[in-house]
Protein backbone atom coordinates (compact mmCIF):
# COMPACT_ATOMS: atom_id res chain seq x y z
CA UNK A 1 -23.35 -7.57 12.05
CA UNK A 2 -20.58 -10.36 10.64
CA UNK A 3 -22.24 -13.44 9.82
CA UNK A 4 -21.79 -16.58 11.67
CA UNK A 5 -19.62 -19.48 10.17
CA UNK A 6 -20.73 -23.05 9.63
CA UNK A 7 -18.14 -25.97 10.89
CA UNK A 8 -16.58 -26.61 7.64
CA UNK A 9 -16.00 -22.98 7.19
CA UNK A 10 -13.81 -22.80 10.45
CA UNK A 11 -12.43 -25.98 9.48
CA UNK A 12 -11.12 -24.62 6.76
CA UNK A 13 -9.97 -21.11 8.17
CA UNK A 14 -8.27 -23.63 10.79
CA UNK A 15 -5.99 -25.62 8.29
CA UNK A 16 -5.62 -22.59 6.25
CA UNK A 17 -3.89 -20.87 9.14
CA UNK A 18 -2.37 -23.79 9.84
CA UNK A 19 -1.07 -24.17 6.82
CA UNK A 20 0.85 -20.85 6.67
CA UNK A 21 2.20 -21.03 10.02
CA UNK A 22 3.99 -24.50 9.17
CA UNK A 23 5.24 -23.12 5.82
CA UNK A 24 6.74 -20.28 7.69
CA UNK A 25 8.28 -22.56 10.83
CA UNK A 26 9.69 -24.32 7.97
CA UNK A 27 11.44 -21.63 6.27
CA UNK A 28 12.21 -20.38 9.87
CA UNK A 29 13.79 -23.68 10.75
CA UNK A 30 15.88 -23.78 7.30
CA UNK A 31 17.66 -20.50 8.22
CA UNK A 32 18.37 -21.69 11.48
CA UNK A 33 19.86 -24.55 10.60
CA UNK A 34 22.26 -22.35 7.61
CA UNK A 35 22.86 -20.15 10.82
CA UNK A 36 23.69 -23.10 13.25
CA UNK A 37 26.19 -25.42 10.49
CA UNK A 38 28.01 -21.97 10.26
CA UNK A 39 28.80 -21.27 13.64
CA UNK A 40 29.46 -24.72 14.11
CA UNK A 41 31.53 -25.52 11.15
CA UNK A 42 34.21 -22.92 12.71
CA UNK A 43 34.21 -25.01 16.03
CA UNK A 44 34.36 -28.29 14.52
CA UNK A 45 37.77 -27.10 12.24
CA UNK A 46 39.12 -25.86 15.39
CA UNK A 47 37.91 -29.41 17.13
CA UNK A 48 39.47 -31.68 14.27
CA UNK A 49 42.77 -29.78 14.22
CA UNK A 50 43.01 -30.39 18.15
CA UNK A 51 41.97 -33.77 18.00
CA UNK A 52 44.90 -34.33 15.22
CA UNK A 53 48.00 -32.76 16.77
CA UNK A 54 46.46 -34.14 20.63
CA UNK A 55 45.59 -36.98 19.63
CA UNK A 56 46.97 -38.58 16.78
CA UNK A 57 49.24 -41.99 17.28
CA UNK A 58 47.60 -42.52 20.28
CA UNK A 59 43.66 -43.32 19.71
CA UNK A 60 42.33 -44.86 16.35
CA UNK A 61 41.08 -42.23 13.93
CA UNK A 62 37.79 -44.47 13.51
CA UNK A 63 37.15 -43.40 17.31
CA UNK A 64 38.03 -39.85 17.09
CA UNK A 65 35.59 -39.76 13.76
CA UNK A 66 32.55 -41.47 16.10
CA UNK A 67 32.83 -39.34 18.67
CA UNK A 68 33.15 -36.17 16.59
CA UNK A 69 29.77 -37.40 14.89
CA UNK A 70 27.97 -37.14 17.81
CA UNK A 71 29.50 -34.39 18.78
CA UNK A 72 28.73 -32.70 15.51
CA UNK A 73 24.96 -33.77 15.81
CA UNK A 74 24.55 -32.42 19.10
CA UNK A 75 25.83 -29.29 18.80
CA UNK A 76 24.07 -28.42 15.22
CA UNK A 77 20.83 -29.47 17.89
CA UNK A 78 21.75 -27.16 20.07
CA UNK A 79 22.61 -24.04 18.04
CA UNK A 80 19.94 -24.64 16.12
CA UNK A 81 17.35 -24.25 18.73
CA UNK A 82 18.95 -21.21 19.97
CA UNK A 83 19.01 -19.64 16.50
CA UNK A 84 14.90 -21.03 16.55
CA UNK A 85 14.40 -19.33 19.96
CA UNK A 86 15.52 -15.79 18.76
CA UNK A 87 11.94 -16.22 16.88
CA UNK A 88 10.26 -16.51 19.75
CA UNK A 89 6.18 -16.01 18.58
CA UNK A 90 7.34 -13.66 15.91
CA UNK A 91 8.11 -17.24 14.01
CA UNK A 92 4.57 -17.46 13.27
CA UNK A 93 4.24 -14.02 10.98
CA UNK A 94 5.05 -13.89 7.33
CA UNK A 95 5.33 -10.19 7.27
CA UNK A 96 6.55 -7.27 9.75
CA UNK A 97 7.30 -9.89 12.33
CA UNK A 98 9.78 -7.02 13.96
CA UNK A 99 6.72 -4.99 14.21
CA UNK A 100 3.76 -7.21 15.09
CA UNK A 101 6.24 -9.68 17.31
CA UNK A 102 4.16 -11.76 19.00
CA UNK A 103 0.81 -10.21 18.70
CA UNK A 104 -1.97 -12.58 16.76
CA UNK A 105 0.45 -15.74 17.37
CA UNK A 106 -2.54 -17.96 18.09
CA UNK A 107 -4.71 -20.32 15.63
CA UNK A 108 -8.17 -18.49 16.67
CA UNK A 109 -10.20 -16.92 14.10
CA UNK A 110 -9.27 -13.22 14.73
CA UNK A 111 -5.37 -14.07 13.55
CA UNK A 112 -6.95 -16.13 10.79
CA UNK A 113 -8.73 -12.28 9.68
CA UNK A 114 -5.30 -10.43 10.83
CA UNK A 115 -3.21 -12.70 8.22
CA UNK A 116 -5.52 -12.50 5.47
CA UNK A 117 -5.64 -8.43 5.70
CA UNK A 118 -2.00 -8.57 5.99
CA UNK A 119 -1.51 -10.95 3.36
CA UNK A 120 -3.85 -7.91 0.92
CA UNK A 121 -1.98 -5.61 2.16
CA UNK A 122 1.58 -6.52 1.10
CA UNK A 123 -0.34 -7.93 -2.20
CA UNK A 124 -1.49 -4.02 -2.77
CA UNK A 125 -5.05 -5.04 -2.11
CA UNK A 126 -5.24 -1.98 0.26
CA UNK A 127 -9.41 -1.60 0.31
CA UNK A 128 -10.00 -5.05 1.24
CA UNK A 129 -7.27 -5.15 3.63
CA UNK A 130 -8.80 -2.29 5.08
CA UNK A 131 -12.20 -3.96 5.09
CA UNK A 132 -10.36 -7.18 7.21
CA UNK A 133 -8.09 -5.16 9.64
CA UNK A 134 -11.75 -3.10 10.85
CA UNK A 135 -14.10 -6.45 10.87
CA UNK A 136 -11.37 -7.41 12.87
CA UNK A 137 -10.95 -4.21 15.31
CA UNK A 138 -15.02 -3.00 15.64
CA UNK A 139 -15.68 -7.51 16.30
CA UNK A 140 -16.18 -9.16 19.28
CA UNK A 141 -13.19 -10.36 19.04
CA UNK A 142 -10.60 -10.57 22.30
CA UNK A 143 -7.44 -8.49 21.96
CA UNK A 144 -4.81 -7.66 23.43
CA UNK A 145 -3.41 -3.93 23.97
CA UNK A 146 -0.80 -4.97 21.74
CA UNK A 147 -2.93 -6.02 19.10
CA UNK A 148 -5.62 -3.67 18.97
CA UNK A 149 -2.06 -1.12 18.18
CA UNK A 150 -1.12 -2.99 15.68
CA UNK A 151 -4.71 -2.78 14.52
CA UNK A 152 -4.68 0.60 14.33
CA UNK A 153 -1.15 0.80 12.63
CA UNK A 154 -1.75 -1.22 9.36
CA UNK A 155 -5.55 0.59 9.34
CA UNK A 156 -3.51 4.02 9.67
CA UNK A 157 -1.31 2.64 6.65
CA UNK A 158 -4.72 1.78 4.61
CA UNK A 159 -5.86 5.15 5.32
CA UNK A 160 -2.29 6.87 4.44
CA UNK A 161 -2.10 5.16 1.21
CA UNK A 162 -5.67 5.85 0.01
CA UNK A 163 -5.20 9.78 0.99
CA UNK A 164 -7.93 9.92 3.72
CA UNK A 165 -5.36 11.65 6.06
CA UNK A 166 -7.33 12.89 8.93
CA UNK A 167 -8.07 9.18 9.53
CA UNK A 168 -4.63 8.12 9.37
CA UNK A 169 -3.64 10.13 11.87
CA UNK A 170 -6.41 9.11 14.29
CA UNK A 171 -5.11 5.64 13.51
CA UNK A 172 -1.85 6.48 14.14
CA UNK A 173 -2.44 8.29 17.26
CA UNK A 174 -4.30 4.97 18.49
CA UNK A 175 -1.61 2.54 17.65
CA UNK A 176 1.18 5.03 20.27
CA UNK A 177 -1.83 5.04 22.27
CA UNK A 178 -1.69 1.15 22.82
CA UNK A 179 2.13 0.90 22.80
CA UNK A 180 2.97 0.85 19.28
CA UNK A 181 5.39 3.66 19.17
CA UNK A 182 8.27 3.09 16.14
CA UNK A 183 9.93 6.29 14.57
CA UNK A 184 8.53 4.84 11.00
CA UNK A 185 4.70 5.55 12.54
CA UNK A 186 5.75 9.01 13.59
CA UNK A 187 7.28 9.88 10.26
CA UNK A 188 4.20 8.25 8.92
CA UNK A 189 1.63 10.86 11.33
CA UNK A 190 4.20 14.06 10.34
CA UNK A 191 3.30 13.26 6.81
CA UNK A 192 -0.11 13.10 7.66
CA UNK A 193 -0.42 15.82 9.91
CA UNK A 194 1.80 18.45 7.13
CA UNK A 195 -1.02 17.21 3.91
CA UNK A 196 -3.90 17.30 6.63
CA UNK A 197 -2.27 21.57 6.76
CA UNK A 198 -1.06 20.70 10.45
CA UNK A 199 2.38 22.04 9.97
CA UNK A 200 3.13 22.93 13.47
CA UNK A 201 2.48 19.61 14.66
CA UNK A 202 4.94 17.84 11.45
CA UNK A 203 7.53 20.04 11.67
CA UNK A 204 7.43 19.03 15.71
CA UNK A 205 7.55 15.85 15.03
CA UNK A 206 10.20 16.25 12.07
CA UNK A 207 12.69 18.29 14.34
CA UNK A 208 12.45 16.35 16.81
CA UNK A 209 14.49 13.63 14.41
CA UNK A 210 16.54 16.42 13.73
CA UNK A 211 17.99 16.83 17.18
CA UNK A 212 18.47 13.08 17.76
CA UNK A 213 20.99 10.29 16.60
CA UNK A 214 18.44 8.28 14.32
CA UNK A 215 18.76 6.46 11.40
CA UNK A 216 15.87 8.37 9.69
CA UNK A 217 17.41 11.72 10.49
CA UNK A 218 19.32 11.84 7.10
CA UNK A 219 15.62 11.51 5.38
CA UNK A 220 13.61 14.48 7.22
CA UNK A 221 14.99 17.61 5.48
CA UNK A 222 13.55 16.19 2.37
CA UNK A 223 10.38 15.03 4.17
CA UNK A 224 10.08 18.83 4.94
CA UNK A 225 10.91 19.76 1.64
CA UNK A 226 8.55 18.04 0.00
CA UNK A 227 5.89 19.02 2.68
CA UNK A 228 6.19 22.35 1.78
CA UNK A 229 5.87 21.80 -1.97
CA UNK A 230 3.01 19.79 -1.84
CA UNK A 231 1.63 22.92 0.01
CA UNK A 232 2.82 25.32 -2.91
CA UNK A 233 5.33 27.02 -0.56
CA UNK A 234 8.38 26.66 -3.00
CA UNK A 235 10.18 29.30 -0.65
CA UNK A 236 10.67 27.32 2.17
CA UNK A 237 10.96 23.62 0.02
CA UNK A 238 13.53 24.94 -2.21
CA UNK A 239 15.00 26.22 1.89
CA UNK A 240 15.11 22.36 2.89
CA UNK A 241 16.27 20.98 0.07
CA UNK A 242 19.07 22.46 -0.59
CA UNK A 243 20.00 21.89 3.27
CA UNK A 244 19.81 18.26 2.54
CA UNK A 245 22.17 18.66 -0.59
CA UNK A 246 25.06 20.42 1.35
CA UNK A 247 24.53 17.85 3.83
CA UNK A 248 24.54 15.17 1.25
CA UNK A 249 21.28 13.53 3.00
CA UNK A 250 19.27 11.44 0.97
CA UNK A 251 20.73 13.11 -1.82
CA UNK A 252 19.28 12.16 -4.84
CA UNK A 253 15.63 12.62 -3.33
CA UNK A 254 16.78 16.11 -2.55
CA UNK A 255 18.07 16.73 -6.04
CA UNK A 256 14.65 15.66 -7.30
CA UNK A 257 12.66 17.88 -5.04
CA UNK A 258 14.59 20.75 -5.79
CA UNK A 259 14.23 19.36 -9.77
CA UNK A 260 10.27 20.18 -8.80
CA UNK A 261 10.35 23.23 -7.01
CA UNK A 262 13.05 24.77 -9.57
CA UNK A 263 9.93 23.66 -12.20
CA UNK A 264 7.31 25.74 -9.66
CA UNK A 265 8.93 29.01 -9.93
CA UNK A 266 9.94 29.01 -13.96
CA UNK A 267 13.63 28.70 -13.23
CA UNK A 268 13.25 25.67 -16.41
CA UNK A 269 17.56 25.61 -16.76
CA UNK A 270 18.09 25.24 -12.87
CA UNK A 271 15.08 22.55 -12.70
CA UNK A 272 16.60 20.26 -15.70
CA UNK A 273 20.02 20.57 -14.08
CA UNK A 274 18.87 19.06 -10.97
CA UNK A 275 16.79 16.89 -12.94
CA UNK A 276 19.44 15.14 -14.82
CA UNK A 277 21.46 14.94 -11.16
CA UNK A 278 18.76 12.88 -9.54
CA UNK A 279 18.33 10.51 -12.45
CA UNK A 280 21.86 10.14 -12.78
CA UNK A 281 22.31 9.69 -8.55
CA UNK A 282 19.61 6.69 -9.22
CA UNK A 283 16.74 8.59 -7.16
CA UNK A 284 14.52 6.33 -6.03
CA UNK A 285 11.28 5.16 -8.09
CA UNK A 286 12.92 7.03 -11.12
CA UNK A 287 10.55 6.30 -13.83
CA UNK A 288 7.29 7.80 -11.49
CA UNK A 289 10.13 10.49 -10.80
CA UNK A 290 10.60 11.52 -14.64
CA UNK A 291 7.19 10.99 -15.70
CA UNK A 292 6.01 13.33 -12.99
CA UNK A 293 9.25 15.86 -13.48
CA UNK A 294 7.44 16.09 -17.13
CA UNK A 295 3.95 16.27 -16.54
CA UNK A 296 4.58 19.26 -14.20
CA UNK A 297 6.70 20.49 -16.64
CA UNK A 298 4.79 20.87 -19.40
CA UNK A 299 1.80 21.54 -17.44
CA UNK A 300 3.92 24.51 -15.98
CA UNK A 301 5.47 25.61 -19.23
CA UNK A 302 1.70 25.87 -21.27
CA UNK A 303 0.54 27.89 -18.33
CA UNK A 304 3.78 30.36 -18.78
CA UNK A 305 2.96 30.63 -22.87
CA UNK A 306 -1.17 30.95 -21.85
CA UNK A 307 0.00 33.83 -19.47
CA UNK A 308 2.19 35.68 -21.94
CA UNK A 309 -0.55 35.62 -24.48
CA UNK A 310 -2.92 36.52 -22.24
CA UNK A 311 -0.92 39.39 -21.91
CA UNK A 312 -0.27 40.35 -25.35
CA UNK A 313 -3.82 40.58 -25.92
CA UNK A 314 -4.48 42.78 -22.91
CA UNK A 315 -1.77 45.43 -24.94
């Protein structure tokens, strides 16, 4: 049970959300406005060289300055409502706003919650984000079908980050469920589903990027790749990897993965050529990258000299 809040407290949840949404109007209204004195700073050059060749001699140039005031006010109005109106309610969201559009737009109490765990969760505070986005979806709170997706999205993130995978995809599942289908949530449920051991279900998922004309088609060879080497199947990574190399997609990351794999089966000069590749392609995350690369490494190379002596005793 949630407890129940005193006036003052939902005073201050009011003004709190109302705080954030004018900050971000304000910001909104600043880039529509840079957006609007652009457009119109090409028609007004085009307007003052007309009004000089058409007419000059003919009409005093403290007239023709008057009118193209008003003119200029009035049409930096008008393009900059129209820049404002591309917004629409997703003006009102700090974060995501191409995602969560105009879902939790209101001043109520449940977008008060949905801001606050949204807020945690771009801060990295992923537990207590967690802890806001399910108050908010098991409450008696009224949603839409919209929002109880998005919901189920950013608790399907929580989950993903914090490794509790079959829960992701549940989330996940929910969120297409309710209408919130992107191709970043179903990359998000084939990484999921491949660490959960559902490889069937990834790799459908994964090829069906494959056949298509997306912009995250370049990334899912190494998706695979590195699906199958978290899995220990260094076969079939080392397989999609070096697809994605020919094909030059998302190279560096592929250079790194192989880097790993190469480390997985012993091959030591292979793995620190494609080592030194990656770094030097700028993969991404690079110092995670190297510290890992060495970790595994060494990890790898102590088991080789523990196995050979192992050996040498057994003779």
């Amino acid at each position: 049970m949630f407890r129940n809040f005193s006036l003052g407290e939902f005073a201050m949840e009011f003004f709190s959300i109302l705080k954030r949404r004018a900050k971000r109007v304000i910001i909104c209204i600043g880039r529509a406005l840079k957006e609007a004195l652009a457009v119109q700073s090409v028609l007004m050059m085009i307007l003052i060289v007309f009004s000089y060749f058409y007419f000059g001699g003919q009409v005093r140039y403290i007239d023709i300055i008057a009118v193209m005031t008003a003119f200029l006010a009035f049409t930096w109005t008008v393009f900059t409502f129209t820049e404002l109106s591309k917004y629409g309610m997703k003006i009102f969201h700090r974060y995501d706003d191409d995602i969560i559009g105009e879902a939790f737009a209101d001043m109520s109490r449940k977008s008060f919650l949905f801001e606050k765990g949204l807020e945690a969760f771009c801060n990295g505070e992923i537990r207590y984000a967690l802890n806001l986005f399910t108050e908010l979806d098991t409450g008696s709170y009224e949603k839409t079908d919209r929002e109880k997706g998005i919901l189920a999205l950013y608790r399907g993130r929580c989950y993903h980050i914090m490794g509790i995978y079959p829960n992701a995809v549940l989330s996940y599942e929910k969120a297409e469920k309710s209408g919130v289908v992107s191709e970043p949530v179903r990359l998000f449920m084939a990484s999921c589903c491949g660490k959960n051991g559902n490889i069937r279900q990834a790799l459908e998922i994964y090829n069906s990027f494959l056949d298509s004309d997306s912009i995250y088609a370049g990334v899912i060879r190494t998706e695979t790749g590195h699906m199958y080497l978290n899995m220990g199947d260094t076969e079939n990574a080392a397989k999609w990897f070096h697809e994605a190399v020919e094909r030059h997609e998302n190279y560096a990351e592929a250079l790194g993965g192989l880097a790993l794999t190469y480390v997985m089966l012993g091959k030591y000069e292979e793995s620190e050529k494609y080592f030194c590749e990656a770094v030097l392609n700028r993969i991404s995350n690079a110092d995670d990258f190297i510290k890992h690369y060495k970790e595994l490494r060494t990890a790898a190379e102590l088991s080789d000299t523990q196995s050979s002596k192992g050996g040498e005793s057994n003779v």
